[in-house]
N, C-alpha and C. Protein backbone atom coordinates (compact mmCIF):
# COMPACT_ATOMS: atom_id res chain seq x y z
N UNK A 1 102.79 103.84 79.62
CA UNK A 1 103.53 105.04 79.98
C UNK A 1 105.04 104.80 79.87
N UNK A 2 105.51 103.01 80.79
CA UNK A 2 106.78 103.24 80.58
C UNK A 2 107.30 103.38 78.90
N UNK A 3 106.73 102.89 77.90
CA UNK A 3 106.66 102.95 76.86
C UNK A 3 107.24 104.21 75.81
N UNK A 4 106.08 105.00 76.49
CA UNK A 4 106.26 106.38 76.08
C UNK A 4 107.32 107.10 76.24
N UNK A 5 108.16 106.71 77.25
CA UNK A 5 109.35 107.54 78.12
C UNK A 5 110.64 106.80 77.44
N UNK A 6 110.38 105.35 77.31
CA UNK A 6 111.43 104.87 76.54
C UNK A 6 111.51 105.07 74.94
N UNK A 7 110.14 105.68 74.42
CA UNK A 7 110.53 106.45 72.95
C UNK A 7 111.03 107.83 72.98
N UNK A 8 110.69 108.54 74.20
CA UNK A 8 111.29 109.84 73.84
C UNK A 8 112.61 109.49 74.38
N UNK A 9 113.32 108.79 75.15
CA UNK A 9 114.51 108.82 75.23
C UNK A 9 115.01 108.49 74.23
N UNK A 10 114.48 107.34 73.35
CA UNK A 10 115.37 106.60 72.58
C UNK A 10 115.64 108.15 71.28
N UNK A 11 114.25 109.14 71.19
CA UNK A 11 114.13 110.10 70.20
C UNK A 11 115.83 111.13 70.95
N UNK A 12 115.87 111.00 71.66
CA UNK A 12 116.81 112.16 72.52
C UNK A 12 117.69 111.50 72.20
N UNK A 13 118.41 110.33 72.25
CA UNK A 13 119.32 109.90 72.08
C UNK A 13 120.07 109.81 70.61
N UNK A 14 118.41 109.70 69.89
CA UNK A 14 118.85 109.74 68.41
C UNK A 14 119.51 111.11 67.91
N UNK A 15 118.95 111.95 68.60
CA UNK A 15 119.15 113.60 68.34
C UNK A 15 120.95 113.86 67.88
N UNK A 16 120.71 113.20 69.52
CA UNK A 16 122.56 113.28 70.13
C UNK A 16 123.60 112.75 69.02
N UNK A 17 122.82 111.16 68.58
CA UNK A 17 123.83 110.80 68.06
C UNK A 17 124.22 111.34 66.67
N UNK A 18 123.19 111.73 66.19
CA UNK A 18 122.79 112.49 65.08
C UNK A 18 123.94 113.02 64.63
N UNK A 19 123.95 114.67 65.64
CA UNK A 19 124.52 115.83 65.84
C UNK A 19 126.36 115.04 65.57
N UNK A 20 126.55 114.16 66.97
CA UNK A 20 127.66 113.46 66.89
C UNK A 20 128.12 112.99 65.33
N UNK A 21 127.48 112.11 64.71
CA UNK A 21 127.50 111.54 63.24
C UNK A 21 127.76 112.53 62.47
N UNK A 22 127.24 113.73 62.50
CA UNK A 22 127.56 114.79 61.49
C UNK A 22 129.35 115.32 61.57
N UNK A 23 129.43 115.31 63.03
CA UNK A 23 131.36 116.19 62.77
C UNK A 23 132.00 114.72 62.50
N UNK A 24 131.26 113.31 63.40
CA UNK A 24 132.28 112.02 62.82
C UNK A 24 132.43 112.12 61.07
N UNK A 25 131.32 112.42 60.48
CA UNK A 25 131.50 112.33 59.30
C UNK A 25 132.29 113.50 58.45
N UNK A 26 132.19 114.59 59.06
CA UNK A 26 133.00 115.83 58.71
C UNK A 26 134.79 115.28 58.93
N UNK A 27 134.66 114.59 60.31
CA UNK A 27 136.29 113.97 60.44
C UNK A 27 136.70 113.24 60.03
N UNK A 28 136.34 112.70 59.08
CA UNK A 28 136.60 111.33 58.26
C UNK A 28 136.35 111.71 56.70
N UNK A 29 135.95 112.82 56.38
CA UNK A 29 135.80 112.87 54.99
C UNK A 29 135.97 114.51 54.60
N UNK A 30 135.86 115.23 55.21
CA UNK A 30 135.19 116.64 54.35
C UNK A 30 136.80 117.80 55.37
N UNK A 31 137.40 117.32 56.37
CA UNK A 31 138.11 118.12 57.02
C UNK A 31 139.60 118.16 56.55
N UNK A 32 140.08 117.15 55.35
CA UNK A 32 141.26 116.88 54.94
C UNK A 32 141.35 118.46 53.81
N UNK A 33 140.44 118.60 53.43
CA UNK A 33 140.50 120.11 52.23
C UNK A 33 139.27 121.60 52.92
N UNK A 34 138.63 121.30 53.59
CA UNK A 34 137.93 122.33 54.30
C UNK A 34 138.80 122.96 55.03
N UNK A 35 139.07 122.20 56.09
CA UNK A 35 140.29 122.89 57.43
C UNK A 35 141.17 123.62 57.02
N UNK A 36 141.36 123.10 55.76
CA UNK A 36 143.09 124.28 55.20
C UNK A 36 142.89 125.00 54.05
N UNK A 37 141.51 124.80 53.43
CA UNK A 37 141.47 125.33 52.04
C UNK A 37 142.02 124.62 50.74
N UNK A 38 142.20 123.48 51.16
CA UNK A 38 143.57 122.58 50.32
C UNK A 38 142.30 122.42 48.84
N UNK A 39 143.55 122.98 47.72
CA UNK A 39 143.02 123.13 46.37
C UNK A 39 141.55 124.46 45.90
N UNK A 40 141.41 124.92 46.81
CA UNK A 40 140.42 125.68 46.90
C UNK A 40 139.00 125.41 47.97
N UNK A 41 139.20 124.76 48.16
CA UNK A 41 137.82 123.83 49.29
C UNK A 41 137.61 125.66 50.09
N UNK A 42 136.54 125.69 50.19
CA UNK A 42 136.07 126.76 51.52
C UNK A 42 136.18 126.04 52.78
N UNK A 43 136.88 127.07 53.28
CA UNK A 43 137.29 126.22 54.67
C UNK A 43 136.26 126.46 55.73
N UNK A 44 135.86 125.02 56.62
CA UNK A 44 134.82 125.43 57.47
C UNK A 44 134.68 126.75 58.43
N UNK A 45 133.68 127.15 58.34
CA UNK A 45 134.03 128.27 59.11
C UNK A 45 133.38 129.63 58.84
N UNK A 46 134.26 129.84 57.74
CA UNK A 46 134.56 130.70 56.88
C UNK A 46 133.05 131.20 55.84
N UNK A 47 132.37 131.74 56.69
CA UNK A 47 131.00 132.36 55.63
C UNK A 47 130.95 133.34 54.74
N UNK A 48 132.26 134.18 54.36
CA UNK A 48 132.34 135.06 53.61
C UNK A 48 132.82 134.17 52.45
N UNK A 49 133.48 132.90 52.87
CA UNK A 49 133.78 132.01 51.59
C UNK A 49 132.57 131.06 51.06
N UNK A 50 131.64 130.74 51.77
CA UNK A 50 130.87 130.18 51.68
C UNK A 50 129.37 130.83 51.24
N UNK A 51 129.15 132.13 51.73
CA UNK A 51 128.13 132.98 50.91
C UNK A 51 127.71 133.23 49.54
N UNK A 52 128.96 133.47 48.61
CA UNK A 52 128.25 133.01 47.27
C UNK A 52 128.24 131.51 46.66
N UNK A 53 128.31 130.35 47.38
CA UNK A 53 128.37 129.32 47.05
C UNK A 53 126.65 128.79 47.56
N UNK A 54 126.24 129.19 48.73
CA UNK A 54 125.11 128.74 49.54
C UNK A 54 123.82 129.71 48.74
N UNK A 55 124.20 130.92 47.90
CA UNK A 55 123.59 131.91 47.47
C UNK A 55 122.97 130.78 45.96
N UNK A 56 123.72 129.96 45.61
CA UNK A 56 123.23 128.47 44.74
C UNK A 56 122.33 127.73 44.92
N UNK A 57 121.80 128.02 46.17
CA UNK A 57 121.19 126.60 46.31
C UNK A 57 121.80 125.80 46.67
N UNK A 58 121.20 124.22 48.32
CA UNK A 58 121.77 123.61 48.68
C UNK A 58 121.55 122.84 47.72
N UNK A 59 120.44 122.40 46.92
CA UNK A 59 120.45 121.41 45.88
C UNK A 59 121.20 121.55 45.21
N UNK A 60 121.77 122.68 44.86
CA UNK A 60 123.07 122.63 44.01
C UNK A 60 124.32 122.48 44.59
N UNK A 61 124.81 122.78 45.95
CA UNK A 61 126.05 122.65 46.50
C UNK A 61 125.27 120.67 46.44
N UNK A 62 124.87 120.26 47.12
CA UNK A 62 124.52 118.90 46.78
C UNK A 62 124.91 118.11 45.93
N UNK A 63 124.75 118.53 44.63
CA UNK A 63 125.06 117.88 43.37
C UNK A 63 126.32 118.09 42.81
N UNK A 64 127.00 119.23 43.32
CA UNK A 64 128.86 119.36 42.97
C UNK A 64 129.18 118.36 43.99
N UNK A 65 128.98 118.19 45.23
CA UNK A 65 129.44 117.10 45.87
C UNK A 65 129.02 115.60 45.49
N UNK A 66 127.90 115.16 45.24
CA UNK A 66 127.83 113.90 44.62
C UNK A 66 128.69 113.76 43.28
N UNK A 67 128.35 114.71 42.13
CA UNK A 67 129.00 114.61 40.97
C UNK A 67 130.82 114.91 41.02
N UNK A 68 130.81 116.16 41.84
CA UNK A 68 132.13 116.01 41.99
C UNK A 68 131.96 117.53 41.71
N UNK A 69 133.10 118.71 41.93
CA UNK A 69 133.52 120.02 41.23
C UNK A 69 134.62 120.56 41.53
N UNK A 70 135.04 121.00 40.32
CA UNK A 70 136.48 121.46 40.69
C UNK A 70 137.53 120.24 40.88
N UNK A 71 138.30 121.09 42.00
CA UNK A 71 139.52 119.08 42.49
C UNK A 71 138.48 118.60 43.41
N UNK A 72 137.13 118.66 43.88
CA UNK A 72 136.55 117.85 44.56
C UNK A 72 135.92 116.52 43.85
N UNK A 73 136.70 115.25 44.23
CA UNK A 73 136.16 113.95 43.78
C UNK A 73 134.82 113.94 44.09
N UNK A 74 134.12 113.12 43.27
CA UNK A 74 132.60 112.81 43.84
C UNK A 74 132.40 112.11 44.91
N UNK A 75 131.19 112.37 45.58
CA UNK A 75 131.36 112.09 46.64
C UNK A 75 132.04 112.88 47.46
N UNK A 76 132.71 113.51 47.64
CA UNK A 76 133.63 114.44 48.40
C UNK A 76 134.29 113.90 49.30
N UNK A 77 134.97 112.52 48.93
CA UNK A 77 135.24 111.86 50.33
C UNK A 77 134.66 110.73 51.30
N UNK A 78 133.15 111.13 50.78
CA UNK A 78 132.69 110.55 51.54
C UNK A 78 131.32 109.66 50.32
N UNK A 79 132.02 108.56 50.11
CA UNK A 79 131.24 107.88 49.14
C UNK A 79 129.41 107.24 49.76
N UNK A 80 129.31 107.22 50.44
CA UNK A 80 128.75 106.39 51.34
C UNK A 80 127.58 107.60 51.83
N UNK A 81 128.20 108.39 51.86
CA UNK A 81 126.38 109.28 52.49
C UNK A 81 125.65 109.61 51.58
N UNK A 82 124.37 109.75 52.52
CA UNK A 82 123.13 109.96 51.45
C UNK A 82 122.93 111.52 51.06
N UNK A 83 121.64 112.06 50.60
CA UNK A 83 121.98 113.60 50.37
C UNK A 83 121.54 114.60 51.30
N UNK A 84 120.78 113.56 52.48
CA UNK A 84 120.45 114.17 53.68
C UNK A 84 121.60 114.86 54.60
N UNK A 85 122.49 113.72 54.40
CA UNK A 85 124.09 113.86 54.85
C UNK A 85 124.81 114.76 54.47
N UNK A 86 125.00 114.86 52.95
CA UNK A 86 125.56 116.16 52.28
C UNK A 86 125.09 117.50 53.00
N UNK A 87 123.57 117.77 53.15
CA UNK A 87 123.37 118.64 53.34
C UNK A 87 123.60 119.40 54.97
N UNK A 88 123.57 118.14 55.57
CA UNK A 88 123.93 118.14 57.36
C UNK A 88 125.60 118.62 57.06
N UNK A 89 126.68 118.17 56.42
CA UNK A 89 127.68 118.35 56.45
C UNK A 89 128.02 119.85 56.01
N UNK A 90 126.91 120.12 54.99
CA UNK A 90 127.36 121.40 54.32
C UNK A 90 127.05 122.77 55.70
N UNK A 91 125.88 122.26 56.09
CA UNK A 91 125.47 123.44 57.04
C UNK A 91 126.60 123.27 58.14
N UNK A 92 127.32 122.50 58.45
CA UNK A 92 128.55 122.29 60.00
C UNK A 92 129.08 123.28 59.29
N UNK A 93 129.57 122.91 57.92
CA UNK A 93 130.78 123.68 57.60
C UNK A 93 131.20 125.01 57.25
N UNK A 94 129.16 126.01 57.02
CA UNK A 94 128.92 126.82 56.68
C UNK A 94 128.94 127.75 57.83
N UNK A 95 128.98 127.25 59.24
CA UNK A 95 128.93 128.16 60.54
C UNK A 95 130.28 128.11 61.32
């Protein structure tokens, strides 16, 4: 039993940190051209800017960010995440 209680915490905790990891990673990579629009970036937030872009497909907003589009370098900043990540980042930035 104690067992059991120490996996769902450890599951709760993962949740948390999760959620946390997603804006750390938004603050370290994706908020230098989102926040201001800098070069065209849709700024977080902003779903009237982001509606015909999400109207693509996340597999496709996905792949302008790995490959790169527009002035967005590949990777977008953030060389290092996977595409699970991309897609956690895209939805913060879409609400």
């Amino acid at each position: 039993m104690k067992g059991l209680l120490a996996g769902f915490a450890l599951m709760f905790m993962a949740v948390g940190a999760s959620a946390a990891t997603v804006q750390e990673r938004y603050d370290q990579s994706c908020t230098y051209c989102h926040s201001t629009g800098a070069a065209g970036a849709p700024k977080t937030g902003d779903q009237a800017a982001w509606e015909s872009r999400m109207e693509k497909g996340m597999d496709t907003l996905v792949k302008h960010v790995k490959e790169g589009f527009k002035a967005m370098p590949p990777g977008g900043m953030c060389s290092d995440c996977s595409d699970e990540e991309y897609r956690a980042l895209i939805e913060h930035m879409t609400k």
